[in-house]
N, C-alpha and C. Protein backbone atom coordinates (compact mmCIF):
# COMPACT_ATOMS: atom_id res chain seq x y z
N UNK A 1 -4.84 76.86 -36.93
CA UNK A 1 -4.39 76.37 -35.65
C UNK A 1 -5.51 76.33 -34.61
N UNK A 2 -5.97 77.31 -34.61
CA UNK A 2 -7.53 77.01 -34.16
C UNK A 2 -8.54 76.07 -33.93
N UNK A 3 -8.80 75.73 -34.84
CA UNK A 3 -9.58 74.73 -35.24
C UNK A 3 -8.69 73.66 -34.79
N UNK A 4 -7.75 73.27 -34.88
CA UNK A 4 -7.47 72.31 -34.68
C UNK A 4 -7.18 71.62 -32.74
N UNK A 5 -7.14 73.22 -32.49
CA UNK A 5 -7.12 73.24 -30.91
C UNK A 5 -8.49 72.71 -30.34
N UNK A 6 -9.41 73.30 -30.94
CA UNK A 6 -11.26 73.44 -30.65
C UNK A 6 -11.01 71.47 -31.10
N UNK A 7 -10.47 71.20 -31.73
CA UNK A 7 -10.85 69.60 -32.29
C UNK A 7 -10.08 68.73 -31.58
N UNK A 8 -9.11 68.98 -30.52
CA UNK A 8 -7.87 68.56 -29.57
C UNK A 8 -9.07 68.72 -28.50
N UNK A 9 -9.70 69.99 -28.59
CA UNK A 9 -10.47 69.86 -26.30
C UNK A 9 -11.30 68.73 -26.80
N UNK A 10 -11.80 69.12 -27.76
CA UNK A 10 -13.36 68.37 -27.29
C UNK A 10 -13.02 66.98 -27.68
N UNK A 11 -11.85 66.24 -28.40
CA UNK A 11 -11.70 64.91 -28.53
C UNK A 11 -10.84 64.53 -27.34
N UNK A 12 -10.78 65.35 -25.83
CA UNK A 12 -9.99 65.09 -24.90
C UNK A 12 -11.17 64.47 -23.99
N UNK A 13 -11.94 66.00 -24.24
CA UNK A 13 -13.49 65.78 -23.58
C UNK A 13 -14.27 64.83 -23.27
N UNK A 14 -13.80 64.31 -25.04
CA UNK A 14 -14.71 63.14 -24.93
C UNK A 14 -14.14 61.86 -24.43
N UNK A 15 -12.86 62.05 -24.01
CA UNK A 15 -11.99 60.77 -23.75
C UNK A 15 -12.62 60.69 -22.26
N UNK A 16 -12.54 61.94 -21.77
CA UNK A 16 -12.68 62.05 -20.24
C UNK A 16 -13.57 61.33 -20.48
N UNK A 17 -14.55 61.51 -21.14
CA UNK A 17 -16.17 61.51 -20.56
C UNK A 17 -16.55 59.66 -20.91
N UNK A 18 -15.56 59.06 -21.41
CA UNK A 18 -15.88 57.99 -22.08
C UNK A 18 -14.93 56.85 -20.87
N UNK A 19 -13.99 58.00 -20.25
CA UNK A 19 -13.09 57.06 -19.45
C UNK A 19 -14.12 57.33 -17.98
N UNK A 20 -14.57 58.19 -17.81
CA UNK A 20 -15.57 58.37 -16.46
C UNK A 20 -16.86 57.31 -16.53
N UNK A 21 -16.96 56.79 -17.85
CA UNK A 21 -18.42 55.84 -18.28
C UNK A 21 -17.83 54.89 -17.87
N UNK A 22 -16.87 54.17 -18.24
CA UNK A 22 -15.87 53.12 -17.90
C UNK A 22 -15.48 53.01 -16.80
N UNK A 23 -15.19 54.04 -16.29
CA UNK A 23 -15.08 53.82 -14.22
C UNK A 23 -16.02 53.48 -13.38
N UNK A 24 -17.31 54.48 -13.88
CA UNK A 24 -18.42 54.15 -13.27
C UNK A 24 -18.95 52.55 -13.52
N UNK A 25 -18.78 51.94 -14.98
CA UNK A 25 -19.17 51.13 -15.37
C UNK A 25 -18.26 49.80 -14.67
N UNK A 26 -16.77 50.16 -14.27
CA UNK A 26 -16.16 48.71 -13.77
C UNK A 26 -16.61 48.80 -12.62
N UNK A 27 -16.70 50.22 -11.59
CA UNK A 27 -17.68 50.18 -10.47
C UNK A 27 -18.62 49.11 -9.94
N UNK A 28 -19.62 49.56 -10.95
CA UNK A 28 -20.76 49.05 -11.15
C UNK A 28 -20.57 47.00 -11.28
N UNK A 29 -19.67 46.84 -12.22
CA UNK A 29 -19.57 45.53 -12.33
C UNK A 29 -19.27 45.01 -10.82
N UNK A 30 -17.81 45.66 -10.41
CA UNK A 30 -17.26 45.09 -9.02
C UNK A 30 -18.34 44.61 -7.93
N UNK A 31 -19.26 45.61 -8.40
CA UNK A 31 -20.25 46.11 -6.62
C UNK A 31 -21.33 44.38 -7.08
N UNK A 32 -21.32 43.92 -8.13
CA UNK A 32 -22.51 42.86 -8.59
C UNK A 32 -21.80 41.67 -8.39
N UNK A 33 -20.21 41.92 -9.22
CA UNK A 33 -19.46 40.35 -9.33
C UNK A 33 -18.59 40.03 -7.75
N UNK A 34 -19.10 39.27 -6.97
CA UNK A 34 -17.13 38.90 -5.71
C UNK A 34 -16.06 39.54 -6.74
N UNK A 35 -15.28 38.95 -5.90
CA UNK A 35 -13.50 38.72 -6.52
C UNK A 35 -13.09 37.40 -6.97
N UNK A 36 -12.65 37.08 -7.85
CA UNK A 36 -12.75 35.86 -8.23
C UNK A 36 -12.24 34.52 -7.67
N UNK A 37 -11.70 35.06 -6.77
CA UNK A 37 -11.39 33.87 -5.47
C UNK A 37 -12.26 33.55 -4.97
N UNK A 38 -12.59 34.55 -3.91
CA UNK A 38 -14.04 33.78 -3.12
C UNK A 38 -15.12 33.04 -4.43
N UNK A 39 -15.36 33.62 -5.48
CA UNK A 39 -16.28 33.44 -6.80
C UNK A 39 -15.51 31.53 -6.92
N UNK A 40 -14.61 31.29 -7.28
CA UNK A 40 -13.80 29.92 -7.38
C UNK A 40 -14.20 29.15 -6.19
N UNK A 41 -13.66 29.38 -4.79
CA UNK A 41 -14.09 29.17 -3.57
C UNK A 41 -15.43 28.47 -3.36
N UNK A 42 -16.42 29.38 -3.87
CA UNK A 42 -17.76 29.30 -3.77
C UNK A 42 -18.40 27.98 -4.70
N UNK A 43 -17.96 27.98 -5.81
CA UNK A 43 -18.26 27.13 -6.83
C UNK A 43 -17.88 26.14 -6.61
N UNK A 44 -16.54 25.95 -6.24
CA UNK A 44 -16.03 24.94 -5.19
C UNK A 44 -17.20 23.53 -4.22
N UNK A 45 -17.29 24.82 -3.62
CA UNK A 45 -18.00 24.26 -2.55
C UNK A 45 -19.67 24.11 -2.85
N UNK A 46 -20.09 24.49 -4.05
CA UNK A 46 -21.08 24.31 -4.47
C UNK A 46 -21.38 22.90 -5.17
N UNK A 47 -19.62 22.23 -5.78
CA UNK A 47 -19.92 21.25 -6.54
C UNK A 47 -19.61 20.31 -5.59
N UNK A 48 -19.29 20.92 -4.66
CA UNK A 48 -18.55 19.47 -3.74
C UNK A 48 -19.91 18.95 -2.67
N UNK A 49 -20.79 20.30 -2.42
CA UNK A 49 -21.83 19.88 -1.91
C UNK A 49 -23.03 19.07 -2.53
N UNK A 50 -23.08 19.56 -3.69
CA UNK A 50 -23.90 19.44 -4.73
C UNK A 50 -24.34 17.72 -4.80
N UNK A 51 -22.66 17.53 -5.56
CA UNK A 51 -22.11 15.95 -5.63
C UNK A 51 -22.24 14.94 -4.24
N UNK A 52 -22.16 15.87 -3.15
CA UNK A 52 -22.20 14.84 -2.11
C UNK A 52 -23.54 14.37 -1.95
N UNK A 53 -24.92 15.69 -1.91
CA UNK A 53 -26.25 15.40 -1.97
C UNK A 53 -26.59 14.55 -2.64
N UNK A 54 -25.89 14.60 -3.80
CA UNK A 54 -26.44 13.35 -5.09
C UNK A 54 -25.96 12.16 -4.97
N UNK A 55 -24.79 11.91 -4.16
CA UNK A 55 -24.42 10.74 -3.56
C UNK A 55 -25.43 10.21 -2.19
N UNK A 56 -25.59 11.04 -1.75
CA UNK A 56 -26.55 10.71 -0.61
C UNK A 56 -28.05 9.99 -0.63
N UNK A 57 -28.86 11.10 -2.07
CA UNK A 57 -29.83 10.74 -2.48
C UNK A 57 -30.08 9.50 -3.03
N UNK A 58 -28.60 9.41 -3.89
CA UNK A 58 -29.06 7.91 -4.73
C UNK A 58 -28.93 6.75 -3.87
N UNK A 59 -28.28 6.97 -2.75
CA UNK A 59 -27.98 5.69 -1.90
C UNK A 59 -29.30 5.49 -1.45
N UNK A 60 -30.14 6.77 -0.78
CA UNK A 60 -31.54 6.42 -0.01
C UNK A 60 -32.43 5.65 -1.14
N UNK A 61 -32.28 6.22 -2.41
CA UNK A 61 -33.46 5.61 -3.21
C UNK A 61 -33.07 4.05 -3.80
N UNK A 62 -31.87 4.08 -3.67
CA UNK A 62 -31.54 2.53 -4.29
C UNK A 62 -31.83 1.66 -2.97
N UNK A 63 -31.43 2.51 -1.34
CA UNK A 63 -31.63 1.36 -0.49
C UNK A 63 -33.33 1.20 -0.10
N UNK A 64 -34.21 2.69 -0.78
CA UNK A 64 -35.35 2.21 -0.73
C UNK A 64 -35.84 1.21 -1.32
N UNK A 65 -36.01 1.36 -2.64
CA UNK A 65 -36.25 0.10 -3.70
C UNK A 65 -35.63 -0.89 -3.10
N UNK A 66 -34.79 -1.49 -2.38
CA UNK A 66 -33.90 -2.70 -2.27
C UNK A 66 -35.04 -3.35 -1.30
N UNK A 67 -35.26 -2.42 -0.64
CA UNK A 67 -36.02 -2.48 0.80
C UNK A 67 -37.56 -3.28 0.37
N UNK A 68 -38.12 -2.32 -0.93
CA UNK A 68 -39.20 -2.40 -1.05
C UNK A 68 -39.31 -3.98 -2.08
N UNK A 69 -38.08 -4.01 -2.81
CA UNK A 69 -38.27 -5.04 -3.71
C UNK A 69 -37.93 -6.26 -2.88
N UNK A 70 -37.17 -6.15 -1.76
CA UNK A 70 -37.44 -7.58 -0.51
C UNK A 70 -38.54 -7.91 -0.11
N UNK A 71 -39.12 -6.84 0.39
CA UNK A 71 -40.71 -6.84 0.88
C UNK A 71 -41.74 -7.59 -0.15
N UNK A 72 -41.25 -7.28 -1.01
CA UNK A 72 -42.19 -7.90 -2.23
C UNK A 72 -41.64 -9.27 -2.49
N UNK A 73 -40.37 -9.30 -2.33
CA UNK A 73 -39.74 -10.75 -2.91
C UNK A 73 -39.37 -10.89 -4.31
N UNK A 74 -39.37 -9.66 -4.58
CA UNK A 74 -38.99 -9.48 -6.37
C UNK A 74 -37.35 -9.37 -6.32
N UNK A 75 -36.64 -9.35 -5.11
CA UNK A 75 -34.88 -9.11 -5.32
C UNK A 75 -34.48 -10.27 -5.65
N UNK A 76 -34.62 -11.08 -5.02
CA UNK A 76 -33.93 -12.86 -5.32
C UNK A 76 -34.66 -12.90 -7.20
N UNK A 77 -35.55 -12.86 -7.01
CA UNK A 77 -36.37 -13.68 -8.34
C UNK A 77 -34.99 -13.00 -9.35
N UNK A 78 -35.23 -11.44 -9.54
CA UNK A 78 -34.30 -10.41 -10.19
C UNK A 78 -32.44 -10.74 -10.31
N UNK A 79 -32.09 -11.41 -9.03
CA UNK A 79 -31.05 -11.74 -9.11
C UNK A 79 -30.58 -13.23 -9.78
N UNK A 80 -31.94 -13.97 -9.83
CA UNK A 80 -31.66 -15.23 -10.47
C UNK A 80 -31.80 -15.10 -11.84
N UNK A 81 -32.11 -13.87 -12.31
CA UNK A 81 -32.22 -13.39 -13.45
C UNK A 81 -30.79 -12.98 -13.85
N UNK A 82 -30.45 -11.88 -13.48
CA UNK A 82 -29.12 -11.59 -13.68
C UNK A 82 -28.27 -12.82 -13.56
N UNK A 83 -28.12 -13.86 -12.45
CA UNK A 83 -27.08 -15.27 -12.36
C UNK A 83 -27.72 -16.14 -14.05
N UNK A 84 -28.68 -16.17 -14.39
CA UNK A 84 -28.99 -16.62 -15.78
C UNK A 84 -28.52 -16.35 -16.98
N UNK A 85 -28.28 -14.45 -17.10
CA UNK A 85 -27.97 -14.23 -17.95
C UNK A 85 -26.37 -14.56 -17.86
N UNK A 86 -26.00 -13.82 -16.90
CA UNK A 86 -24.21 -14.53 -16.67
C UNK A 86 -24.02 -15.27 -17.25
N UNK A 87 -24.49 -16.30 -16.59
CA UNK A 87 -24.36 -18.18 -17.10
C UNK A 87 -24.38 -18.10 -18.34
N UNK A 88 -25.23 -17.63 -19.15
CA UNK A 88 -25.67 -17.69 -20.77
C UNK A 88 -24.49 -17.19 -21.23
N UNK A 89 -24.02 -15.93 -20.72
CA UNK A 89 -22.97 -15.29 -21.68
C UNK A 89 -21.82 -15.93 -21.19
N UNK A 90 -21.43 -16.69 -20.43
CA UNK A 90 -20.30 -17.48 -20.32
C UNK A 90 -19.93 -18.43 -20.82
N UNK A 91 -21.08 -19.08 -20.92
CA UNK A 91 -21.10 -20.68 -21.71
C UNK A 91 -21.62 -20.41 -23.30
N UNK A 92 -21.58 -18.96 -23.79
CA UNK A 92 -22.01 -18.82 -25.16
C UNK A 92 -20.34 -19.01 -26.23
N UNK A 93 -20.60 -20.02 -27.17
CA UNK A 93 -19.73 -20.26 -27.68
C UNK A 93 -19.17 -18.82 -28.67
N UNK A 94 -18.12 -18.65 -28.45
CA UNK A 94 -17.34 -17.71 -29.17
C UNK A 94 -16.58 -18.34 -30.34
């Protein structure tokens, strides 16, 4: 009976000591991770900003090039290109 008491503390012991690692340890997580709302929230607003920048950017660089390929006179030439190919694939017999 003994022995079996001595083998009851110390496998209690070790519960404690394994459930105190685990407290400290979700602790530890909490204090690093938000709560997962604000965490959602955040991401949120990360993709919504994100996406808007990249909407923003591509407009400046397409209306640069537009800008720059007028200046040059390469937009018309480019577009009579594209009205060519049209034409071709319309009038291509099927």
């Amino acid at each position: 009976m003994a022995k079996q008491d001595l083998e009851k503390n110390s496998t209690q012991q070790e519960d404690s000591q394994v459930s105190r690692k685990l407290e400290l340890l979700l602790k530890a997580v909490s204090n690093v991770y938000p709560p997962l709302g604000k965490l959602l929230f955040r991401s949120f607003l990360q993709g919504l900003f994100g996406a808007l920048g990249a909407t923003i950017g591509l407009t400046i660089f397409i209306a640069f090039f537009a800008f720059l390929f007028n200046q040059v006179r390469l937009l018309p030439i480019i577009g009579e290109i594209f009205t060519q190919i049209r034409i071709e694939q319309l009038w291509e017999p099927r």
